[in-house]
PDB file of N, CA and C in Angstrom:
ATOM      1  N   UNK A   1     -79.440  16.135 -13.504  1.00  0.00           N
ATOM      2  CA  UNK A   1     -80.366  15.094 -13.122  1.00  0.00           C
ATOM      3  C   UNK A   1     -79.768  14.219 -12.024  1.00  0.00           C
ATOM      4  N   UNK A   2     -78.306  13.673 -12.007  1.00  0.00           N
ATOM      5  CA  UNK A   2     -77.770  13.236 -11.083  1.00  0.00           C
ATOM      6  C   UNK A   2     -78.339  13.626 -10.046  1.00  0.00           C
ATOM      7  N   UNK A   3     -77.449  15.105  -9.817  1.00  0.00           N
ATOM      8  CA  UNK A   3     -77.805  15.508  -8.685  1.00  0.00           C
ATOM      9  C   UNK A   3     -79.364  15.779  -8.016  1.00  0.00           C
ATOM     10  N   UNK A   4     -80.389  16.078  -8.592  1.00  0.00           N
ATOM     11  CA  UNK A   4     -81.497  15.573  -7.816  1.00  0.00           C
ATOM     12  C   UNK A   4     -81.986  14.249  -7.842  1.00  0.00           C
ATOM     13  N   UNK A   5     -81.508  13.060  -8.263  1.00  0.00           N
ATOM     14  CA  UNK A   5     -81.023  11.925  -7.899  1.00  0.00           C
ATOM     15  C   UNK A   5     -80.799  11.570  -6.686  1.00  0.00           C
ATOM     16  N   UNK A   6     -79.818  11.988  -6.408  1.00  0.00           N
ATOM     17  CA  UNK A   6     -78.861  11.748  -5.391  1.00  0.00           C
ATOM     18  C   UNK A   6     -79.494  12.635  -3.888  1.00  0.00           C
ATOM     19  N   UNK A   7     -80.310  13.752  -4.395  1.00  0.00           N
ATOM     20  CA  UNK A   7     -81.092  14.456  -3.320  1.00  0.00           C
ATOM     21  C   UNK A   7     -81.964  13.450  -2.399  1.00  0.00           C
ATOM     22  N   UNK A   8     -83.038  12.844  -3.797  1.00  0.00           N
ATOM     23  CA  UNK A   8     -83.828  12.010  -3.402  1.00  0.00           C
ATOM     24  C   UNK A   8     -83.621  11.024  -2.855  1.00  0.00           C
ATOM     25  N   UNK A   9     -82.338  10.365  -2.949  1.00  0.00           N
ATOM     26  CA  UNK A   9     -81.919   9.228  -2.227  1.00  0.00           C
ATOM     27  C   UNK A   9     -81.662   9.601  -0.947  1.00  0.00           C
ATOM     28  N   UNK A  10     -80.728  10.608  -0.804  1.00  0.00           N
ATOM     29  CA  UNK A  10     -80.319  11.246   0.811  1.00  0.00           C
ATOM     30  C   UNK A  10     -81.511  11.299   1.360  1.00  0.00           C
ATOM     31  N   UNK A  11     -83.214  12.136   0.829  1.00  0.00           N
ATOM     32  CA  UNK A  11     -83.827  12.680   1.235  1.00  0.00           C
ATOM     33  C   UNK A  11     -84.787  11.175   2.137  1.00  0.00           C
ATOM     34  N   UNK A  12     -85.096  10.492   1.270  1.00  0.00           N
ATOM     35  CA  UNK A  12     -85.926   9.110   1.477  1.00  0.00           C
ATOM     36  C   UNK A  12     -84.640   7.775   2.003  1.00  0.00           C
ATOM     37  N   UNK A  13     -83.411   8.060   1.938  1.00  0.00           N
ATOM     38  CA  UNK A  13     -82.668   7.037   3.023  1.00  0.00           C
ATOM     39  C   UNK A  13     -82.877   6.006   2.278  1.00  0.00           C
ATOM     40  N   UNK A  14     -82.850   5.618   0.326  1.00  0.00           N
ATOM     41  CA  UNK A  14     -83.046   4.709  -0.348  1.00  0.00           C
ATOM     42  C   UNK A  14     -82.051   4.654  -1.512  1.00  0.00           C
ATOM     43  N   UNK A  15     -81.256   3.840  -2.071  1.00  0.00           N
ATOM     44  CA  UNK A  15     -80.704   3.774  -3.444  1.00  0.00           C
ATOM     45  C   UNK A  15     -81.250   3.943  -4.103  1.00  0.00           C
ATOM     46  N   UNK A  16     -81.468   4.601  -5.314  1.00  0.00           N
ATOM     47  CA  UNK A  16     -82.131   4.745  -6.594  1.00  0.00           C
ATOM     48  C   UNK A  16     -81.527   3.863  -7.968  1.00  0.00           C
ATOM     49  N   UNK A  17     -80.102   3.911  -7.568  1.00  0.00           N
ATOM     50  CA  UNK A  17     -79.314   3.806  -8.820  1.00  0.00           C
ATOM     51  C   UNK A  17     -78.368   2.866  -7.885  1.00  0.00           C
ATOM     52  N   UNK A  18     -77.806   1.331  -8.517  1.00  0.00           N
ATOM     53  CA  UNK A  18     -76.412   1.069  -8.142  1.00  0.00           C
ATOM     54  C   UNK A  18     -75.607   1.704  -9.243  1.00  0.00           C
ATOM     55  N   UNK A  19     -74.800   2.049  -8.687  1.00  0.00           N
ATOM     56  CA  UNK A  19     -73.591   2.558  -9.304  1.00  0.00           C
ATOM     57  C   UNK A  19     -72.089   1.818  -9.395  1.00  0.00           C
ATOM     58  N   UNK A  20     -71.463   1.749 -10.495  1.00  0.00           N
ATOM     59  CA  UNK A  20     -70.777   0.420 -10.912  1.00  0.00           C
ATOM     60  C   UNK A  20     -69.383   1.573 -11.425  1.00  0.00           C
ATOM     61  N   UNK A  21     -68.315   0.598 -11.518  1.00  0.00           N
ATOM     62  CA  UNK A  21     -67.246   1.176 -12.607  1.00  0.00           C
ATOM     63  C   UNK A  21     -67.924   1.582 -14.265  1.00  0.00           C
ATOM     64  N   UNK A  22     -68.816   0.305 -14.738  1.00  0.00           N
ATOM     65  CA  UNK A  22     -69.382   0.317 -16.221  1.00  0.00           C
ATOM     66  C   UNK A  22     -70.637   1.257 -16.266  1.00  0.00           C
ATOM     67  N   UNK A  23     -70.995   1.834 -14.968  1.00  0.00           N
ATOM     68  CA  UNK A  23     -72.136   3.032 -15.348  1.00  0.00           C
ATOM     69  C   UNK A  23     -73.365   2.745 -13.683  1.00  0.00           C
ATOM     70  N   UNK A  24     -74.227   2.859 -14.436  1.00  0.00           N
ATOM     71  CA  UNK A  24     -75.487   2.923 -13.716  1.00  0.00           C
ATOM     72  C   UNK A  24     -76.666   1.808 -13.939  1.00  0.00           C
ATOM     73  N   UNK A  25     -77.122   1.552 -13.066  1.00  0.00           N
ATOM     74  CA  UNK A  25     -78.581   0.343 -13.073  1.00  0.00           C
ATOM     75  C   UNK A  25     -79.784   0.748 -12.337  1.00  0.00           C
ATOM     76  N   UNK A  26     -80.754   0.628 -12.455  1.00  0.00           N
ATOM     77  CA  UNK A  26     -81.468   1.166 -11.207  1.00  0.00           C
ATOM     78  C   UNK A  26     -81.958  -0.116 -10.269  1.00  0.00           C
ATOM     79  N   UNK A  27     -82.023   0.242  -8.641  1.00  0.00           N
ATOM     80  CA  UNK A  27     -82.271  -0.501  -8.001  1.00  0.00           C
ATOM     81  C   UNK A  27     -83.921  -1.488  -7.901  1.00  0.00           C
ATOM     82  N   UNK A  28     -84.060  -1.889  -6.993  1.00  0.00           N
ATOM     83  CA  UNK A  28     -85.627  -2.169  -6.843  1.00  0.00           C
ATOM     84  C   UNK A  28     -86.162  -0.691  -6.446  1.00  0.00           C
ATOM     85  N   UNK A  29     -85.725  -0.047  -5.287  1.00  0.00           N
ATOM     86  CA  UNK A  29     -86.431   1.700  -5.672  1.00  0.00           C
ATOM     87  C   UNK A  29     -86.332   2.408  -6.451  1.00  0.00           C
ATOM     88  N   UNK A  30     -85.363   1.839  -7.488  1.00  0.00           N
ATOM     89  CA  UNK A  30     -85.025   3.039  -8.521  1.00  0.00           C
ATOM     90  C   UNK A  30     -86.490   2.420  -9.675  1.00  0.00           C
ATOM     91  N   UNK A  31     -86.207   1.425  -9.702  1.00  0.00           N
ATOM     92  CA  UNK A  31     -87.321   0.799 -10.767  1.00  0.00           C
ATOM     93  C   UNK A  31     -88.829   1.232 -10.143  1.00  0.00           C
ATOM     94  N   UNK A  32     -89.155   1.040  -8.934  1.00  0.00           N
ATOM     95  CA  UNK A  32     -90.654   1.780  -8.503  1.00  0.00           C
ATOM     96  C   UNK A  32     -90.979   3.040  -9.027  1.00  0.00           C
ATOM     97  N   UNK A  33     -89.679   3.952  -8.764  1.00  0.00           N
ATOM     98  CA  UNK A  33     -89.873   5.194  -8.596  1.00  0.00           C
ATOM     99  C   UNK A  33     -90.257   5.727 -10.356  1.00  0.00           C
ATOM    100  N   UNK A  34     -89.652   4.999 -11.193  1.00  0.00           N
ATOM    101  CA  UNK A  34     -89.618   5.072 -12.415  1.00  0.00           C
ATOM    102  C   UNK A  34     -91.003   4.819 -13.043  1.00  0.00           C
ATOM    103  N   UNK A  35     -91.373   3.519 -12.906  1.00  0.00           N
ATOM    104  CA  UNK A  35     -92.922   3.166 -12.941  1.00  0.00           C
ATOM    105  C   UNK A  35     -93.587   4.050 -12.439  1.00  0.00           C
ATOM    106  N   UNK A  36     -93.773   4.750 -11.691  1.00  0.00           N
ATOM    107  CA  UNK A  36     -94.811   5.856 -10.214  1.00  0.00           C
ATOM    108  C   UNK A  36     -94.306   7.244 -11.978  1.00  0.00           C
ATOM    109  N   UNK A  37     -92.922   7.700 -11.803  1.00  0.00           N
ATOM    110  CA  UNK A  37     -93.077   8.478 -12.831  1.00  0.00           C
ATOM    111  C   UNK A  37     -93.415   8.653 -14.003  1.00  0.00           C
ATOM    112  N   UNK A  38     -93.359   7.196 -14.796  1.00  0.00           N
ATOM    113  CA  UNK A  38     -94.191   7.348 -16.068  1.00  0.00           C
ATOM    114  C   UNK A  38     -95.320   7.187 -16.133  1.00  0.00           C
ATOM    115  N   UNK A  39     -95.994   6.866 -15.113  1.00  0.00           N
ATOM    116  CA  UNK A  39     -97.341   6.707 -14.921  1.00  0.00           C
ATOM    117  C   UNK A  39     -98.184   8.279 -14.261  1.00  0.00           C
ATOM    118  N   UNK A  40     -97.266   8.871 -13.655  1.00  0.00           N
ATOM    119  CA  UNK A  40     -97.886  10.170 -13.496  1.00  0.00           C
ATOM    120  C   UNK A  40     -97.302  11.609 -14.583  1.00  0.00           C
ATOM    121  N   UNK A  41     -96.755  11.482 -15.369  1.00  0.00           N
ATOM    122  CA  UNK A  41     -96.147  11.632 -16.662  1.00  0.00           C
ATOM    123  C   UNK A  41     -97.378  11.368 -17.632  1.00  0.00           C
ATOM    124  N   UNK A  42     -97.600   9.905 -17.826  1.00  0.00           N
ATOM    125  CA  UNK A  42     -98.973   9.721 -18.399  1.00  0.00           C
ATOM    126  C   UNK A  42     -99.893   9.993 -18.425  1.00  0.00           C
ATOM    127  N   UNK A  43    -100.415  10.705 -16.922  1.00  0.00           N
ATOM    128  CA  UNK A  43    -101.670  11.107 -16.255  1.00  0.00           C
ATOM    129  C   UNK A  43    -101.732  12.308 -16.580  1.00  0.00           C
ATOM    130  N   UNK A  44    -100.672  13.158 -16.697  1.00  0.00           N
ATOM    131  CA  UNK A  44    -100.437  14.574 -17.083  1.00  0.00           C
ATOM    132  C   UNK A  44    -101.031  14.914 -18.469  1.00  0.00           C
ATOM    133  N   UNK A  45    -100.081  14.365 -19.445  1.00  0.00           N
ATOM    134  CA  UNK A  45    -100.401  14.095 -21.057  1.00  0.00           C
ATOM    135  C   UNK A  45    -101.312  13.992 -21.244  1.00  0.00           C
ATOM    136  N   UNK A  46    -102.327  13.036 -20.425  1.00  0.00           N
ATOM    137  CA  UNK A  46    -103.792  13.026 -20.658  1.00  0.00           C
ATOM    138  C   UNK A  46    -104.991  13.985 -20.581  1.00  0.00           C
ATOM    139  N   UNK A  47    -104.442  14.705 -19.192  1.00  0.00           N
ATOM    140  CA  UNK A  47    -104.996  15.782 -18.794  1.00  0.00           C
ATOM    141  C   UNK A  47    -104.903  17.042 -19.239  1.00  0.00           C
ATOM    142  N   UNK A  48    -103.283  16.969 -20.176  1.00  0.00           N
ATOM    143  CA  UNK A  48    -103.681  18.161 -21.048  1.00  0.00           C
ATOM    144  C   UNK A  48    -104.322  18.425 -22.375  1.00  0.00           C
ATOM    145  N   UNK A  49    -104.357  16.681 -22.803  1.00  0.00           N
ATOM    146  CA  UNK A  49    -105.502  16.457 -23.746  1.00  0.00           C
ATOM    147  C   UNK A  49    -106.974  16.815 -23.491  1.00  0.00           C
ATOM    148  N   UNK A  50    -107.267  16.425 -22.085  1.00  0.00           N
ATOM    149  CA  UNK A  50    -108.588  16.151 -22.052  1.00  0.00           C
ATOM    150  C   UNK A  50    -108.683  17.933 -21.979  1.00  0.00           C
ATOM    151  N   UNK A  51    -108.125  18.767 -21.684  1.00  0.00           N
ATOM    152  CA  UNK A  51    -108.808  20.412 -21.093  1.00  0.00           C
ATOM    153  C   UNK A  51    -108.203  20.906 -22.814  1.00  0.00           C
ATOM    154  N   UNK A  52    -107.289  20.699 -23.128  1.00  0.00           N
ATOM    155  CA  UNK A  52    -106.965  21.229 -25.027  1.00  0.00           C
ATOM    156  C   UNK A  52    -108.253  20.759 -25.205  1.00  0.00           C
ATOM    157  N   UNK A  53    -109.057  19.782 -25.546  1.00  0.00           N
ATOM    158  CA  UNK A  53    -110.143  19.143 -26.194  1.00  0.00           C
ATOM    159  C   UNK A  53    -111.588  19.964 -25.429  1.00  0.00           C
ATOM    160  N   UNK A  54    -111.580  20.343 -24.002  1.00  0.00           N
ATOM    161  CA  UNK A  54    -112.547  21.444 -23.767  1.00  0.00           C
ATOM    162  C   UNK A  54    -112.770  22.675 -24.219  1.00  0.00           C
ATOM    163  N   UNK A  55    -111.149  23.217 -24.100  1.00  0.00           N
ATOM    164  CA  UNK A  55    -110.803  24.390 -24.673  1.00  0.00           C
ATOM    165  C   UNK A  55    -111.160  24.966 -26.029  1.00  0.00           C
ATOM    166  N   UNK A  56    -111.374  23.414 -27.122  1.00  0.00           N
ATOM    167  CA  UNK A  56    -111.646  24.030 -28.473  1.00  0.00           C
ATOM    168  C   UNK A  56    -113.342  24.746 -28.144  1.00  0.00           C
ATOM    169  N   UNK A  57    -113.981  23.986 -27.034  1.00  0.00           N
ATOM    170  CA  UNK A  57    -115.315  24.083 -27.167  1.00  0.00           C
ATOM    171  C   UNK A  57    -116.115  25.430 -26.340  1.00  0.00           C
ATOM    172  N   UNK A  58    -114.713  26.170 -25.733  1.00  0.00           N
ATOM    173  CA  UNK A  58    -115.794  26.779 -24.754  1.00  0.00           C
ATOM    174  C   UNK A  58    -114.672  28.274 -24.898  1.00  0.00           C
ATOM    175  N   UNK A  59    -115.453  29.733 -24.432  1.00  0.00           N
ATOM    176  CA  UNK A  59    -114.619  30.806 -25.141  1.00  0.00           C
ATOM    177  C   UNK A  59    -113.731  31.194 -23.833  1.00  0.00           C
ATOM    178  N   UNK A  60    -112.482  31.708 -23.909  1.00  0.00           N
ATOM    179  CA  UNK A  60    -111.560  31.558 -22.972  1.00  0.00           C
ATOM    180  C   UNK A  60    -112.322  32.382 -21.898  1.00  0.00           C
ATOM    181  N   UNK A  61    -112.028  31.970 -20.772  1.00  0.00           N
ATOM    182  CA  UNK A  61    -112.499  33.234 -20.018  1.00  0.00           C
ATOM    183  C   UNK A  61    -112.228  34.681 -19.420  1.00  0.00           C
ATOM    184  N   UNK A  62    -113.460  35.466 -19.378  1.00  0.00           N
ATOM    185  CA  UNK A  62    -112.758  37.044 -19.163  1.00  0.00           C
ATOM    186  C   UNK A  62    -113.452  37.449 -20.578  1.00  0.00           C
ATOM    187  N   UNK A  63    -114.156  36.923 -21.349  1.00  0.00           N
ATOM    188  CA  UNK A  63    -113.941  37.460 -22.492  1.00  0.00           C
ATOM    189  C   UNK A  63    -115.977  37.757 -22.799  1.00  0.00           C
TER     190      UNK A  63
END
């Protein structure tokens, strides 16, 4: 995970993480980026609710 971390930072020219002797924090981009991911994380979960919940109703297709 680091390491595509550390991709994304090279890639976008942004800190994600300060990095300390006592560990890790996340920055002001690290904290956006986090929010943006649990929120499209969330959007996902939902969406595989909402098509599981079609799915009970309709016969797979091909069939």
């Amino acid at each position: 995970m680091s390491k595509r971390l550390a991709e994304l930072e090279r890639e976008h020219g942004v800190a994600l993480l300060r990095r300390t002797g006592r560990g890790v924090e996340p920055t002001a981009a690290g904290e956006a980026l986090y929010r943006h991911a649990t929120s499209l994380l969330s959007a996902a979960r939902q969406l595989e609710r909402t098509l599981a919940s079609h799915a009970q109703h309709v016969a797979p297709a091909g069939r």
